[in-house]
PDB file of N, CA and C in Angstrom:
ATOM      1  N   UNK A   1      14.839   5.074  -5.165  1.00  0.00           N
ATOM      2  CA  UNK A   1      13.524   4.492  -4.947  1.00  0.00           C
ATOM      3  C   UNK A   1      13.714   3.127  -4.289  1.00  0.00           C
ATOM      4  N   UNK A   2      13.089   2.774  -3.018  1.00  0.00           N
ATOM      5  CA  UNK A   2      12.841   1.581  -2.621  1.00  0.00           C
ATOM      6  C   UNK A   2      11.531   0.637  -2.481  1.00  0.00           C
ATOM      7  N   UNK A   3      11.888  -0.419  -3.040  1.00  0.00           N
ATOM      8  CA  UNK A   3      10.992  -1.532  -3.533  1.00  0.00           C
ATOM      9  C   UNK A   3      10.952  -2.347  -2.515  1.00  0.00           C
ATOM     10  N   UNK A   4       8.847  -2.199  -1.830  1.00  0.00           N
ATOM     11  CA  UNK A   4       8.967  -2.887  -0.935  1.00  0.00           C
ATOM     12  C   UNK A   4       8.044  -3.968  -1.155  1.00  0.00           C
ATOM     13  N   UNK A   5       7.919  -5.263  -0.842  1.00  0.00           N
ATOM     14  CA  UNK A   5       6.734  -6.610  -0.895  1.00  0.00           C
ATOM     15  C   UNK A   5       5.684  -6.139  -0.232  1.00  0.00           C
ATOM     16  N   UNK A   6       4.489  -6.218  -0.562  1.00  0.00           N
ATOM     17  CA  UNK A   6       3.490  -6.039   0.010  1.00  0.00           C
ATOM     18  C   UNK A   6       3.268  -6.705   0.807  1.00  0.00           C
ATOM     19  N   UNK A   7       3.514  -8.488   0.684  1.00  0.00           N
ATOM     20  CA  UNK A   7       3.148  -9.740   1.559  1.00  0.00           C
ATOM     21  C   UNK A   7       4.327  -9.408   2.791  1.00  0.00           C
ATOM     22  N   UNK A   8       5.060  -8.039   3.076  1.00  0.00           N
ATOM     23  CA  UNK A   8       5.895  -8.075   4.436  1.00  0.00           C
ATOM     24  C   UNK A   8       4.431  -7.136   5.212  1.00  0.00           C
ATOM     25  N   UNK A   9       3.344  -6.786   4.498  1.00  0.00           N
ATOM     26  CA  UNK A   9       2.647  -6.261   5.348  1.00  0.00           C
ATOM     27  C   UNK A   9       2.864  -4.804   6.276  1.00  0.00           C
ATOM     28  N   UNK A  10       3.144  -3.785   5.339  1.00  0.00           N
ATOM     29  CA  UNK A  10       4.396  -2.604   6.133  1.00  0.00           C
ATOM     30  C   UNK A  10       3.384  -1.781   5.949  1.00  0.00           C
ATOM     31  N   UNK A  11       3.807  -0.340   6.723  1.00  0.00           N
ATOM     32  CA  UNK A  11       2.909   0.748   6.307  1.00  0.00           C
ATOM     33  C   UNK A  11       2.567   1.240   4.817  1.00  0.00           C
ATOM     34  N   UNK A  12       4.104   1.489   3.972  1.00  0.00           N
ATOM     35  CA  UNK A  12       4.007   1.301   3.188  1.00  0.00           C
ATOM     36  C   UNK A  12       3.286   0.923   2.083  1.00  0.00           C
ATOM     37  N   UNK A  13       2.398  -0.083   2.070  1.00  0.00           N
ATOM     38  CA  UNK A  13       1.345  -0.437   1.336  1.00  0.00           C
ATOM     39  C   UNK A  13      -0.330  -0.912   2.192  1.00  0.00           C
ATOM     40  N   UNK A  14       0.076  -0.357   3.281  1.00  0.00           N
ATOM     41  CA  UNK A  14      -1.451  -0.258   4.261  1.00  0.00           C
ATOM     42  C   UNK A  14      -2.421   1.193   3.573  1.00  0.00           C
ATOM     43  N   UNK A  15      -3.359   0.761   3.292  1.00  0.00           N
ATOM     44  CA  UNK A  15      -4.554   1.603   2.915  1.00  0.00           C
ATOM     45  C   UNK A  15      -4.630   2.854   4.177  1.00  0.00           C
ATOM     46  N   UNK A  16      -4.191   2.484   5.491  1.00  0.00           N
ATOM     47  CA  UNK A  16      -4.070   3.729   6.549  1.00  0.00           C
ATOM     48  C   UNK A  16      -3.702   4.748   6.510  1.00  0.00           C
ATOM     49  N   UNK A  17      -2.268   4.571   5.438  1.00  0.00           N
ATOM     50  CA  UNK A  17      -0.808   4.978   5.896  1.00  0.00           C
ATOM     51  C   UNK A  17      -1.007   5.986   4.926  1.00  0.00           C
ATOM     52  N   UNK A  18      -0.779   7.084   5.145  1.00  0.00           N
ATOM     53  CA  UNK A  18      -0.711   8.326   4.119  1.00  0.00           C
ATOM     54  C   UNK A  18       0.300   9.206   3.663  1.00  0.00           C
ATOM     55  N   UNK A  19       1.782   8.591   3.429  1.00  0.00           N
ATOM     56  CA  UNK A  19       3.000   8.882   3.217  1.00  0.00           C
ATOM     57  C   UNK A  19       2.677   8.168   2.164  1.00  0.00           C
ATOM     58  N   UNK A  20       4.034   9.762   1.129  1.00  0.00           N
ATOM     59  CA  UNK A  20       4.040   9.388  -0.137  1.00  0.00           C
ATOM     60  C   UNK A  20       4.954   8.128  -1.229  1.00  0.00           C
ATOM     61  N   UNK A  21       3.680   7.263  -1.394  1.00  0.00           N
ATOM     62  CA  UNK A  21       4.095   6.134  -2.678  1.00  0.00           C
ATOM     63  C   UNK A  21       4.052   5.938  -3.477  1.00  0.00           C
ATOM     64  N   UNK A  22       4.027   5.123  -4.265  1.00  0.00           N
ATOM     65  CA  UNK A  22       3.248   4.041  -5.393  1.00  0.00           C
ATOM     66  C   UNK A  22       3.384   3.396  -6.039  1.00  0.00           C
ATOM     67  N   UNK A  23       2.629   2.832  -6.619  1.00  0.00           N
ATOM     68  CA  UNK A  23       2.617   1.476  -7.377  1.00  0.00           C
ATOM     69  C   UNK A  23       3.625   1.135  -7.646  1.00  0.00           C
ATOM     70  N   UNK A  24       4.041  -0.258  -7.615  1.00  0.00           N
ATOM     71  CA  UNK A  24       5.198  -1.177  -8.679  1.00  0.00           C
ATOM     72  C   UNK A  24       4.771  -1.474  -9.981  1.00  0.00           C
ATOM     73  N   UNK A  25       5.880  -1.829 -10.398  1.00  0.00           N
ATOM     74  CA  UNK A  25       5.136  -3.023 -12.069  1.00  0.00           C
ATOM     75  C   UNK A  25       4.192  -3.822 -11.668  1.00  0.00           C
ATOM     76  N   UNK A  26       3.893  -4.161 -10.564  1.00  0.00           N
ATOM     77  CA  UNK A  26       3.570  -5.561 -10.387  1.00  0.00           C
ATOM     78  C   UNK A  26       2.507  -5.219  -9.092  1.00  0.00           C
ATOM     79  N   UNK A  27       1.480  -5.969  -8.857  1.00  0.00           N
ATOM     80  CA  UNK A  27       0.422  -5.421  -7.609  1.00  0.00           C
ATOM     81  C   UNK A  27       0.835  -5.913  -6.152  1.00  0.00           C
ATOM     82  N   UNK A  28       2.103  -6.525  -6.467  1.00  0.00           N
ATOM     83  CA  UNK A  28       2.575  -7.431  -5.108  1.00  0.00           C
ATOM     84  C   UNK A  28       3.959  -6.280  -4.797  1.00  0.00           C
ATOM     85  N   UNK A  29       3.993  -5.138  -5.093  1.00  0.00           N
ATOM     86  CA  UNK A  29       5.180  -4.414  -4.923  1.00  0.00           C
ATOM     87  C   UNK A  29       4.487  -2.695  -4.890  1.00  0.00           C
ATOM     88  N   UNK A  30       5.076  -1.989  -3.717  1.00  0.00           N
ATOM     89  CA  UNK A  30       4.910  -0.878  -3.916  1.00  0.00           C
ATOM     90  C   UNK A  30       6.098   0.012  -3.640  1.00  0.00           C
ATOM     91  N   UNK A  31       6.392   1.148  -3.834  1.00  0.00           N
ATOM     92  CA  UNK A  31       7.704   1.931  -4.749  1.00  0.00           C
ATOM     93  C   UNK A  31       7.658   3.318  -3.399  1.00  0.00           C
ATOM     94  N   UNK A  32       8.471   3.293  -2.489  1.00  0.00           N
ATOM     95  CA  UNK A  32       8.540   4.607  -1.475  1.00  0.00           C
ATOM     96  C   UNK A  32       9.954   5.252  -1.973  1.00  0.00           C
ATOM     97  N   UNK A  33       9.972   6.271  -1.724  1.00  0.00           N
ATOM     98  CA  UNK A  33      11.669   7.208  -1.834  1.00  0.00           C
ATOM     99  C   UNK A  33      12.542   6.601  -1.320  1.00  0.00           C
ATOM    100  N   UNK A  34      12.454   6.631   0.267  1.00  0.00           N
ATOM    101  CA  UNK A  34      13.403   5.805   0.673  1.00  0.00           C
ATOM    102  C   UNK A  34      12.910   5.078   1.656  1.00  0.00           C
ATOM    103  N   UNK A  35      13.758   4.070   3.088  1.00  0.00           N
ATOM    104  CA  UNK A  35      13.433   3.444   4.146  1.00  0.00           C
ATOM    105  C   UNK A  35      12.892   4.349   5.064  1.00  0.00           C
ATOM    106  N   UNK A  36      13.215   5.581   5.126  1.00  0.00           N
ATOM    107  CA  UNK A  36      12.970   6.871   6.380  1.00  0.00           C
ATOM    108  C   UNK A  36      11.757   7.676   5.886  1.00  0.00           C
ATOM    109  N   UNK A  37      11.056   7.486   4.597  1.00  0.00           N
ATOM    110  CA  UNK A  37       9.582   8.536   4.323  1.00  0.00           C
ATOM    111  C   UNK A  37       8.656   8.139   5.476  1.00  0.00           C
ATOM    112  N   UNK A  38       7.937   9.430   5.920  1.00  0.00           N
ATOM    113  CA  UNK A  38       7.160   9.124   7.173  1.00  0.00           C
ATOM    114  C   UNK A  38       5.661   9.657   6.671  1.00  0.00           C
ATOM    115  N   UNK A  39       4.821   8.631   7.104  1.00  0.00           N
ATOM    116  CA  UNK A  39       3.047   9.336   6.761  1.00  0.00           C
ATOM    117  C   UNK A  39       2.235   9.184   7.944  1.00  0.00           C
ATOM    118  N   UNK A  40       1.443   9.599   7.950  1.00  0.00           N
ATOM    119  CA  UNK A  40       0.653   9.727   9.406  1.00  0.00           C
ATOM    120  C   UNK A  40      -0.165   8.331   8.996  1.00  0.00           C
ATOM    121  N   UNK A  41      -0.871   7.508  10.062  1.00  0.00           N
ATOM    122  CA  UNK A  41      -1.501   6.550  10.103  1.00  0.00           C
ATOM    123  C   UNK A  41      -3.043   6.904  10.610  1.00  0.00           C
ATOM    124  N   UNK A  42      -3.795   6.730   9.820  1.00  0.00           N
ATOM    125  CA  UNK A  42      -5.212   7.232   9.478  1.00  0.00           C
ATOM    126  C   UNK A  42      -6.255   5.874   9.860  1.00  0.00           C
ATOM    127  N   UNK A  43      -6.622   5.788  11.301  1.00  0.00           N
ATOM    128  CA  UNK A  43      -7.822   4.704  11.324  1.00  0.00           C
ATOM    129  C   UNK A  43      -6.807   3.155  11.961  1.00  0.00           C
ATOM    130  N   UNK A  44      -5.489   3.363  11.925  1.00  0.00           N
ATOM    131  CA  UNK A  44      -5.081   1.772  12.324  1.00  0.00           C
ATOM    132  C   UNK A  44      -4.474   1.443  14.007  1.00  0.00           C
ATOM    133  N   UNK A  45      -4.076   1.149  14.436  1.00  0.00           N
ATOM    134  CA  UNK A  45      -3.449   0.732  15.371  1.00  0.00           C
ATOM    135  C   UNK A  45      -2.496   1.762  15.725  1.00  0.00           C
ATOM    136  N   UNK A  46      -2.313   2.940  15.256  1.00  0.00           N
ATOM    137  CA  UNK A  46      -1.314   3.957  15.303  1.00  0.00           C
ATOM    138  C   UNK A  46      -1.944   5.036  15.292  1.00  0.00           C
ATOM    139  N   UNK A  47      -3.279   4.950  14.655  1.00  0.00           N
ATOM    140  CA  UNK A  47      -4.157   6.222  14.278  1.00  0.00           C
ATOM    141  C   UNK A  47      -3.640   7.720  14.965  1.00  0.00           C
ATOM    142  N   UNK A  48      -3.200   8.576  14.079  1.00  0.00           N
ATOM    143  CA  UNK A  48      -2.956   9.731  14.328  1.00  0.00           C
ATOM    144  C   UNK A  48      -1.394   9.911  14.629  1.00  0.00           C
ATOM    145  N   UNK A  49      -0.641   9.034  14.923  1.00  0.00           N
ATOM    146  CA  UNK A  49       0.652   8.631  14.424  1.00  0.00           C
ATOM    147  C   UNK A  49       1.522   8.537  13.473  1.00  0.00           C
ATOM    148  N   UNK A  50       2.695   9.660  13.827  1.00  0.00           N
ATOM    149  CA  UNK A  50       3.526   9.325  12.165  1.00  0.00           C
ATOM    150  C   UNK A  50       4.682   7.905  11.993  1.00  0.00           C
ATOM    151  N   UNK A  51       4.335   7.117  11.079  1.00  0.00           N
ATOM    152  CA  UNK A  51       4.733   6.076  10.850  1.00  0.00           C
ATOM    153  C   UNK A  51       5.944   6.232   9.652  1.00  0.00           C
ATOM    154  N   UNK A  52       6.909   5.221   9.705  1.00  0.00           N
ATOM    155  CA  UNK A  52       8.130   5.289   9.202  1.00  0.00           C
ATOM    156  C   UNK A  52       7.500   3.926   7.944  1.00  0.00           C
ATOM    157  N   UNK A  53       7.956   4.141   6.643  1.00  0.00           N
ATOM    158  CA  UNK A  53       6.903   3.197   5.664  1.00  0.00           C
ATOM    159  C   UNK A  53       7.482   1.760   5.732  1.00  0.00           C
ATOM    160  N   UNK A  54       8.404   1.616   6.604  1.00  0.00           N
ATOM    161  CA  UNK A  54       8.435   0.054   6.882  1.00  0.00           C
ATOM    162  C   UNK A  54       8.324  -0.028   8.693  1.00  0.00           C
ATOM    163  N   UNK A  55       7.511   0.140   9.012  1.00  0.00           N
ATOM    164  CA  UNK A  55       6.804   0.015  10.147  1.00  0.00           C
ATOM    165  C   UNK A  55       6.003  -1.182   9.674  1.00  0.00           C
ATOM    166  N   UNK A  56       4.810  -2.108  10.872  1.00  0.00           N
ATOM    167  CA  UNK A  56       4.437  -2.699  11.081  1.00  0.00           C
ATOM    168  C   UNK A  56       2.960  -2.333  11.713  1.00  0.00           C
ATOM    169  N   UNK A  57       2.182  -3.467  12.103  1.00  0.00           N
ATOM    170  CA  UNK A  57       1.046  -3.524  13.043  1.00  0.00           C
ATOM    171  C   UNK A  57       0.159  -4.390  12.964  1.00  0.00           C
ATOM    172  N   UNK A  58      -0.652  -4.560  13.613  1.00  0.00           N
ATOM    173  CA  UNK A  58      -1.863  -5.623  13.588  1.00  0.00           C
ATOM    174  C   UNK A  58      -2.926  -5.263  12.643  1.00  0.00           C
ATOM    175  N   UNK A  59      -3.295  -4.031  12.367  1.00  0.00           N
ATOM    176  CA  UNK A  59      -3.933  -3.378  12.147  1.00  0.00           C
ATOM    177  C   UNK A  59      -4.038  -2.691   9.984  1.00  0.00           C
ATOM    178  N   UNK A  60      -3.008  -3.916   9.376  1.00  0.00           N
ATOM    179  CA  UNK A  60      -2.896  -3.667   8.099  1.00  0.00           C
ATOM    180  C   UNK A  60      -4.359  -3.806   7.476  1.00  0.00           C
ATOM    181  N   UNK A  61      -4.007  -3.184   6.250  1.00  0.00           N
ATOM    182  CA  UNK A  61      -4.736  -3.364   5.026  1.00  0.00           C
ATOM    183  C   UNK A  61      -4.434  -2.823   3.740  1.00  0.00           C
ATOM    184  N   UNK A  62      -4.434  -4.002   2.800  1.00  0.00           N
ATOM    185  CA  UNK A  62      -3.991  -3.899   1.724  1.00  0.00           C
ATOM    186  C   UNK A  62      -4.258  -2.579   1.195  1.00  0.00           C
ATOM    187  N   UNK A  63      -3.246  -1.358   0.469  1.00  0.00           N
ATOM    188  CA  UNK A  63      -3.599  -0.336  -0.037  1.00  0.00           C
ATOM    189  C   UNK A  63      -4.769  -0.602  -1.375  1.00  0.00           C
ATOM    190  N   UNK A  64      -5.816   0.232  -1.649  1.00  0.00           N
ATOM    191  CA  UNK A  64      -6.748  -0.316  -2.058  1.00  0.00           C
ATOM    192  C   UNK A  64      -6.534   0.222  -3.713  1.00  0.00           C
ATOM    193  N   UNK A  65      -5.422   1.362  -4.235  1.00  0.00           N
ATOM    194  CA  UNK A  65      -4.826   1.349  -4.903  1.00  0.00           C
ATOM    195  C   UNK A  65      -4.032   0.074  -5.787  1.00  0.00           C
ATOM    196  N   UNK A  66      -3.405  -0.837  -4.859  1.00  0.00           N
ATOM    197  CA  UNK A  66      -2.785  -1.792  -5.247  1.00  0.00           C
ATOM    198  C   UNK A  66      -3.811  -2.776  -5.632  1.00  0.00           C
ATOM    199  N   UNK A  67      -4.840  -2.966  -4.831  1.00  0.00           N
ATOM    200  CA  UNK A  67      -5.738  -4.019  -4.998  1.00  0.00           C
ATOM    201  C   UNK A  67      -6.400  -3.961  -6.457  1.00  0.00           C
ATOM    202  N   UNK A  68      -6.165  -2.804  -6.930  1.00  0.00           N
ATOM    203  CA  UNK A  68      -7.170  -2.538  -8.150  1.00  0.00           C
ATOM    204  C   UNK A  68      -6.233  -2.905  -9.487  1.00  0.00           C
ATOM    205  N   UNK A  69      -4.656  -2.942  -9.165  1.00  0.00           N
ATOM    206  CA  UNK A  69      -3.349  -3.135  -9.726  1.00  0.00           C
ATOM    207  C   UNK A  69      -3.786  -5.027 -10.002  1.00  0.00           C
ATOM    208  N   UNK A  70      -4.007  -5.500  -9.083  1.00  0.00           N
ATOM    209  CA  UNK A  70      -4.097  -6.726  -8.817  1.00  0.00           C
ATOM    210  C   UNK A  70      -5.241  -7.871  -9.248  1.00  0.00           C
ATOM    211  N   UNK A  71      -6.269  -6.638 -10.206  1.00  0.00           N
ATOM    212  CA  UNK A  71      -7.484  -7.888 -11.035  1.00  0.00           C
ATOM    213  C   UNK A  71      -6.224  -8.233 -11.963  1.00  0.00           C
ATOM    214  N   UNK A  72      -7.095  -9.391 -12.595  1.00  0.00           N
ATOM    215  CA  UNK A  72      -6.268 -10.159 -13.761  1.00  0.00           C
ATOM    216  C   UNK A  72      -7.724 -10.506 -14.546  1.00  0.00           C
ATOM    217  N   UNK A  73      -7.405 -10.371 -15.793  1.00  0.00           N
ATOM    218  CA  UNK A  73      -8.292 -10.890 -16.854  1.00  0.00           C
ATOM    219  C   UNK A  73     -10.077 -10.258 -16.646  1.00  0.00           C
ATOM    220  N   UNK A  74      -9.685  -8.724 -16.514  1.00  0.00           N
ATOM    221  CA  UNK A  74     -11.049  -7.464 -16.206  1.00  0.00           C
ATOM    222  C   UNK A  74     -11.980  -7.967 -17.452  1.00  0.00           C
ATOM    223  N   UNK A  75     -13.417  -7.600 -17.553  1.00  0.00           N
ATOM    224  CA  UNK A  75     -14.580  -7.547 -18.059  1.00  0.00           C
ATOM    225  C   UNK A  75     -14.157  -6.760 -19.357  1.00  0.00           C
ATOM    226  N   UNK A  76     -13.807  -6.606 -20.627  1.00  0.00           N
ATOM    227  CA  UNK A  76     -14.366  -5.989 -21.746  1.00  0.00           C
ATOM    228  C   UNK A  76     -15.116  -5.007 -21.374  1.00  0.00           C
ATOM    229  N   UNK A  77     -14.973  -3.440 -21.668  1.00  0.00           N
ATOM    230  CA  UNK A  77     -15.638  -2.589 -21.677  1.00  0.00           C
ATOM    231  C   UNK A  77     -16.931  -3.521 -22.693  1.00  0.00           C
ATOM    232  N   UNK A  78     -18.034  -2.601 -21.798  1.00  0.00           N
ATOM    233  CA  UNK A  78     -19.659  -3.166 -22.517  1.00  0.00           C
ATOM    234  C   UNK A  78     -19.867  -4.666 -22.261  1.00  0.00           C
ATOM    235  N   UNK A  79     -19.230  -5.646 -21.249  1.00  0.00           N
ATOM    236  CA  UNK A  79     -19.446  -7.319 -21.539  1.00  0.00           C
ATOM    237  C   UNK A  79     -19.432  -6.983 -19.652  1.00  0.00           C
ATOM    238  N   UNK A  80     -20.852  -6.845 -19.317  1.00  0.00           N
ATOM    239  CA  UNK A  80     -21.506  -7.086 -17.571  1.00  0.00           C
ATOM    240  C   UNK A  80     -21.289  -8.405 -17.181  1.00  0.00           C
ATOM    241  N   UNK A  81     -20.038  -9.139 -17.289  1.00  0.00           N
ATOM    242  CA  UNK A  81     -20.611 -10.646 -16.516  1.00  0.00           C
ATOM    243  C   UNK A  81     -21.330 -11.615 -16.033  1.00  0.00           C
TER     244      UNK A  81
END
């Protein structure tokens, strides 16, 4: 398993990218097989393109999976803010 930073901005943890991942311990890390897993790129700068999960582009966005990894200190079930 390879552990990649999210803040390098890779396919890997782009919401586009549809090669298989996931989550780290941590919302700043996401977990691919290896450097060579390939997913097609859905909507980015590559759209319709198979991408290698440490690829690049202009065209990131945070996987929205991770983002949800990444509240801190959530609402109490039943306590609406």
């Amino acid at each position: 398993m390879v552990i990649q930073a999210v803040d390098r901005k890779r396919c890997a943890s782009c919401e586009r990218w549809t090669g298989p991942r996931q989550g780290g311990d941590s919302p700043d890390i996401v977990c691919v097989e290896s450097e060579t897993v390939t997913g097609l790129c859905n909507g980015g700068g590559w759209h319709g393109a198979e991408r290698r999960a440490r690829s690049a582009c202009g065209h990131w966005l945070r996987w929205l999976a991770l983002a949800r990894g990444a509240e801190t200190d959530p609402a109490p079930p039943g306590k609406n803010g």
